[in-house]
Protein backbone atom coordinates (compact mmCIF):
# COMPACT_ATOMS: atom_id res chain seq x y z
CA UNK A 1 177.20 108.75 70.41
CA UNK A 2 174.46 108.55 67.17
CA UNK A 3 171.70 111.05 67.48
CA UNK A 4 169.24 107.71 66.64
CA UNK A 5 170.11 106.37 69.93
CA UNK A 6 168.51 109.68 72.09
CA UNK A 7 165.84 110.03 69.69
CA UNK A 8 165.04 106.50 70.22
CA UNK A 9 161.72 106.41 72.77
CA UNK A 10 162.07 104.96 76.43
CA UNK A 11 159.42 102.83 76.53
CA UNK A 12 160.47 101.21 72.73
CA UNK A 13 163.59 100.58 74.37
CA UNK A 14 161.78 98.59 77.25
CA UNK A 15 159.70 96.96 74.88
CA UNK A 16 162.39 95.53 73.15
CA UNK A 17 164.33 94.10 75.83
CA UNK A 18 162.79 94.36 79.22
CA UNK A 19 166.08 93.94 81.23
CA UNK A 20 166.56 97.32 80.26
CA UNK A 21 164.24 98.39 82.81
CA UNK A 22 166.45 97.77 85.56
CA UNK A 23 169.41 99.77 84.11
CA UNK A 24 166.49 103.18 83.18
CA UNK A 25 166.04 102.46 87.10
CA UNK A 26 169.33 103.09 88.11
CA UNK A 27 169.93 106.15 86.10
CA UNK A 28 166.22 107.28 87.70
CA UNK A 29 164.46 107.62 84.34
CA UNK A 30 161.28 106.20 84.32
CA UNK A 31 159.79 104.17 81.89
CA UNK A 32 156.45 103.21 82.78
CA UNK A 33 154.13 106.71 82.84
CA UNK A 34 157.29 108.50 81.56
CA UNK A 35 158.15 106.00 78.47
CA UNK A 36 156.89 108.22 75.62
CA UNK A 37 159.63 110.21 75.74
CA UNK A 38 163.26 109.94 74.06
CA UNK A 39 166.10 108.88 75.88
CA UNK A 40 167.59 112.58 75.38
CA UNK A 41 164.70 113.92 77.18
CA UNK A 42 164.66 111.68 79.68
CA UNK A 43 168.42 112.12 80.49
CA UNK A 44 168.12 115.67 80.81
CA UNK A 45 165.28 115.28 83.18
CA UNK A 46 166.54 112.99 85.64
CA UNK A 47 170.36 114.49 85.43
CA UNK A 48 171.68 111.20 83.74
CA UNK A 49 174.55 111.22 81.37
CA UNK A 50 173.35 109.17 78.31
CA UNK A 51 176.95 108.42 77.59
CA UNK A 52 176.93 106.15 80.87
CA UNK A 53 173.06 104.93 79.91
CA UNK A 54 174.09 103.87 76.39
CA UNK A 55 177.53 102.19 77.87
CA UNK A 56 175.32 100.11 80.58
CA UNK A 57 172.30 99.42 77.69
CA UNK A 58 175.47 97.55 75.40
CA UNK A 59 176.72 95.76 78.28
CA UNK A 60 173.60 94.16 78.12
CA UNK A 61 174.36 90.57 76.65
CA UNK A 62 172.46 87.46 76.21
CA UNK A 63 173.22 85.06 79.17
CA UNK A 64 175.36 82.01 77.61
CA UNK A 65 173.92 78.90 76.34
CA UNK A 66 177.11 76.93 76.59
CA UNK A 67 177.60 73.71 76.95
CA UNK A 68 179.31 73.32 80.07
CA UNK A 69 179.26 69.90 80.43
CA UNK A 70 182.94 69.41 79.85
CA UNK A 71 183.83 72.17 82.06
CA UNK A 72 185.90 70.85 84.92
CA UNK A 73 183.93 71.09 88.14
CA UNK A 74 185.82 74.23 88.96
CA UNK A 75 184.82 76.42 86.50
CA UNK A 76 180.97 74.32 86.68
CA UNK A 77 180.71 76.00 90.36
CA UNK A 78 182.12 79.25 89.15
CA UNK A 79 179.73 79.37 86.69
CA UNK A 80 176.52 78.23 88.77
CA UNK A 81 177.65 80.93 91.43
CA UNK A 82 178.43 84.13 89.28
CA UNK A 83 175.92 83.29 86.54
CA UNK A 84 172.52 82.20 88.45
CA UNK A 85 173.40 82.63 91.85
CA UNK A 86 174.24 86.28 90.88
CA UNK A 87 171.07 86.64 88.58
CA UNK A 88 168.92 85.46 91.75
CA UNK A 89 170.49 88.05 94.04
CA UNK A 90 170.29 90.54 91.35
CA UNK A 91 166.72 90.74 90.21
CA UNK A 92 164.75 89.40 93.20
CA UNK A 93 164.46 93.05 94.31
CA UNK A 94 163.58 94.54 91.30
CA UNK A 95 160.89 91.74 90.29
CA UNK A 96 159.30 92.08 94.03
CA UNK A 97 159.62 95.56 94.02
CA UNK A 98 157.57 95.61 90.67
CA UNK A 99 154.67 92.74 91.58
CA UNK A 100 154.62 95.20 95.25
CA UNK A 101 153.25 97.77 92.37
CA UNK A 102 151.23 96.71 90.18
CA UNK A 103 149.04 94.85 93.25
CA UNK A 104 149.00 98.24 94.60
CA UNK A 105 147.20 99.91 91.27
CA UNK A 106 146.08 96.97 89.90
CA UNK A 107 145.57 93.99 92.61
CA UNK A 108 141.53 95.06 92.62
CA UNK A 109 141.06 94.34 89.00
CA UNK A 110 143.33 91.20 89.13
CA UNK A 111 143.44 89.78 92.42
CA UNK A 112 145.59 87.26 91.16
CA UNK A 113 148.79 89.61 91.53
CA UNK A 114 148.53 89.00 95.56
CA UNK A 115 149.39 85.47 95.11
CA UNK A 116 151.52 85.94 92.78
CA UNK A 117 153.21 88.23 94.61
CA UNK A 118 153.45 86.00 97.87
CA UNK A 119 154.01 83.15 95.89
CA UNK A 120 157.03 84.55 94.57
CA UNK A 121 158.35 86.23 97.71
CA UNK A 122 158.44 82.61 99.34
CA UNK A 123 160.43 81.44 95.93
CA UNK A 124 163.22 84.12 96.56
CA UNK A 125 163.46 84.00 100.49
CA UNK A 126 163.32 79.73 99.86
CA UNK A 127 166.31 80.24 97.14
CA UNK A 128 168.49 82.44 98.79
CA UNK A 129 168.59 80.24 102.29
CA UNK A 130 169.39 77.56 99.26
CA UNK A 131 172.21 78.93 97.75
CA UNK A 132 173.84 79.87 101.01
CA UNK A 133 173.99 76.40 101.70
CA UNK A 134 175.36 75.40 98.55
CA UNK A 135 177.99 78.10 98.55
CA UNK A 136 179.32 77.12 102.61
CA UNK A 137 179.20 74.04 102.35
CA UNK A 138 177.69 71.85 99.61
CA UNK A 139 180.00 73.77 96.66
CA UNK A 140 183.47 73.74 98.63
CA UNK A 141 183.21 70.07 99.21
CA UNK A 142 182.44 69.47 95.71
CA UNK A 143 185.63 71.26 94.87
CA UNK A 144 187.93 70.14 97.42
CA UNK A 145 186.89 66.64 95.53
CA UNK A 146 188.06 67.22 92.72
CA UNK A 147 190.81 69.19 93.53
CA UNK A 148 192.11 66.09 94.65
CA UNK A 149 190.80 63.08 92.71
CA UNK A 150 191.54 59.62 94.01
CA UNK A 151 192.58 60.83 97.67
CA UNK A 152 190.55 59.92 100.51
CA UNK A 153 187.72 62.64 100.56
CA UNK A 154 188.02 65.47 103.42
CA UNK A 155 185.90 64.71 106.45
CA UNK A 156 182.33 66.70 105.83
CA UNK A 157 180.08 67.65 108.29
CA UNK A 158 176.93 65.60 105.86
CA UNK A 159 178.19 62.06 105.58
CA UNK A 160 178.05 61.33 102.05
CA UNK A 161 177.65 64.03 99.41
CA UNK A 162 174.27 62.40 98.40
CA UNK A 163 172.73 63.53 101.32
CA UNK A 164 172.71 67.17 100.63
CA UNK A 165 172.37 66.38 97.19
CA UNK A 166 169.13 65.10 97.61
CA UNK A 167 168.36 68.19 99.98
CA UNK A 168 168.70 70.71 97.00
CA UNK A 169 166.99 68.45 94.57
CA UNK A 170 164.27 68.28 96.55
CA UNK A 171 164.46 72.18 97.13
CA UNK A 172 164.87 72.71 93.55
CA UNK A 173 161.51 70.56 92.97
CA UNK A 174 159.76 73.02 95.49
CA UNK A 175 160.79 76.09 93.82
CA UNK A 176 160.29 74.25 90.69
CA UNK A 177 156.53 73.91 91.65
CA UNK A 178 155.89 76.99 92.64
CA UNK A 179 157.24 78.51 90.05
CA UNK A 180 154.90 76.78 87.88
CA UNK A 181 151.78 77.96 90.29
CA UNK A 182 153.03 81.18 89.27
CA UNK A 183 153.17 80.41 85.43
CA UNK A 184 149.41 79.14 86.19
CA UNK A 185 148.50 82.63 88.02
CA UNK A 186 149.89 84.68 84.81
CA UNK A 187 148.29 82.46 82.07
CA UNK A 188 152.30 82.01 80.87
CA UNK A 189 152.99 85.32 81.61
CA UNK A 190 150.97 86.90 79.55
CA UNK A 191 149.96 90.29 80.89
CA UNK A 192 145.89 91.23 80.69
CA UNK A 193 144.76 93.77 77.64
CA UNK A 194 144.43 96.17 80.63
CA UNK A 195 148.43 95.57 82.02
CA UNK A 196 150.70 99.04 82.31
CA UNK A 197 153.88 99.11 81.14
CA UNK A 198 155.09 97.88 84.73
CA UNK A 199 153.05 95.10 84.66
CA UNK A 200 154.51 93.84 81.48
CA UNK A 201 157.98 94.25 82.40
CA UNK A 202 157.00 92.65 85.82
CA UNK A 203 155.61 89.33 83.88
CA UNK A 204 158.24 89.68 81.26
CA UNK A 205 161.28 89.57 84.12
CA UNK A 206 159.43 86.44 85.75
CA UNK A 207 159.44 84.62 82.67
CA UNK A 208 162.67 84.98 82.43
CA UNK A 209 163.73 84.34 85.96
CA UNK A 210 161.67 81.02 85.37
CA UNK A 211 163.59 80.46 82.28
CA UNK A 212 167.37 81.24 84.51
CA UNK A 213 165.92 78.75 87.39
CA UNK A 214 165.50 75.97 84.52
CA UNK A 215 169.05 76.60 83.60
CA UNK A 216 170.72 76.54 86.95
CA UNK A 217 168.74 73.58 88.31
CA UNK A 218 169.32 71.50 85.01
CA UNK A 219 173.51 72.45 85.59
CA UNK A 220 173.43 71.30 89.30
CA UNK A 221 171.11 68.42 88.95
CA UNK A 222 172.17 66.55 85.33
CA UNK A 223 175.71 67.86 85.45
CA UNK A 224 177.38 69.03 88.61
CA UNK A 225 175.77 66.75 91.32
CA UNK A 226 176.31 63.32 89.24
CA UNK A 227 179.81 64.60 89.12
CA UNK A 228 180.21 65.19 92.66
CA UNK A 229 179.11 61.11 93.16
CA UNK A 230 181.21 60.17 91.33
CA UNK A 231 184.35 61.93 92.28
CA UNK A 232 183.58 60.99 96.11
CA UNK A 233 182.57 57.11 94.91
CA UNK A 234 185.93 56.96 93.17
CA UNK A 235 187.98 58.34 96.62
CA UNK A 236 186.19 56.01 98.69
CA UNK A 237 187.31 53.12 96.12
CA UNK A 238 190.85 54.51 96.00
């Protein structure tokens, strides 16, 4: 392991990327009041083995920009679910953990951050009721059609699969809208002159939580769901 790499400053590290914050969390370094210091310092203080920091900081890596519309629907669902669905579940504590902060120290001075806060609590407790529904039942119908173009779709317990399509567009249109109350509250996330290093990360991981939600809605809306007409219009006409 290079010596650069525990000479290299917390908080630098953070500023950089701030998804790194969540991995200094797990090791318990902290990297808000504590960031001035190197990683080697910070390792020895919290009993964390900068081997395993420096392995988990590389397996950071960009989130894809592929073009998946020519995936088959298959790998489509696979994708929504592990990628976005899994980013959701993933950082939803973290972020709410973070805006539960910086009201706390800061929510006098900015009483924005309550709203914000709330705001974004009913986002994640709105999405994940969402993607349970998608995962039970709208997703393994999807699959089951085109597991078996051209047969006579399975009976489902929604009619059509338009119905609960429209059901997650319109849910996607309410998260949608909130989140951009939320891009309102934070100016575009830009954290105040006055913002700790906490607050930044927390305004830096909603703007990119925003920027996931984009992705995923634009993948189930404009390429998965037209999909899933058509395969079940093209049963029903078989």
């Amino acid at each position: 392991m290079p010596e650069s790499f525990e000479r290299t400053i917390v908080g630098d590290v953070v500023a950089a990327d701030f998804r790194t914050a969540r991995i200094f969390e797990q090791f318990g370094i902290d990297f808000c009041c504590g960031g001035r210091r190197s990683i080697a310092d910070a390792c020895l203080e919290a009993s964390a083995d900068p081997v395993a920091l420096k392995s988990a900081l590389d397996a950071l890596a960009d989130d894809d920009r592929q073009d998946v519309s020519q995936w088959p629907v298959e790998q489509l669902i696979k994708h929504i679910v592990t990628a976005h669905h899994a980013y959701i579940r993933a950082h939803v504590p973290t972020i709410e953990r973070h805006l539960d902060r910086i009201v706390h120290v800061h929510g006098q001075r900015h009483p924005e951050l309550a709203e914000i806060a709330a705001t974004f609590d009913h986002v994640a407790r709105d999405l994940q009721q969402h993607m349970l529904k998608e995962e039970r039942m709208l997703f393994p119908y999807i699959a089951e059609l085109a597991a078996h173009p051209g047969d006579t779709p399975i009976a489902s317990p929604f009619g059509s699969v338009e119905n609960p399509i429209r059901v997650m567009e319109r849910e996607h249109r309410a998260a949608g809208d909130e989140m951009q109350r939320i891009r309102e509250l934070t100016h575009g996330y830009l954290p105040p002159p006055d913002a700790c290093g906490t607050y930044r990360t927390a305004f830096a991981e909603l703007a990119a939580f925003d920027d996931d939600l984009h992705r995923h809605v634009h993948l189930e809306n404009n390429v998965l769901f037209p999909q899933a007409v058509t395969l079940e219009q093209r049963a029903c006409g078989a």
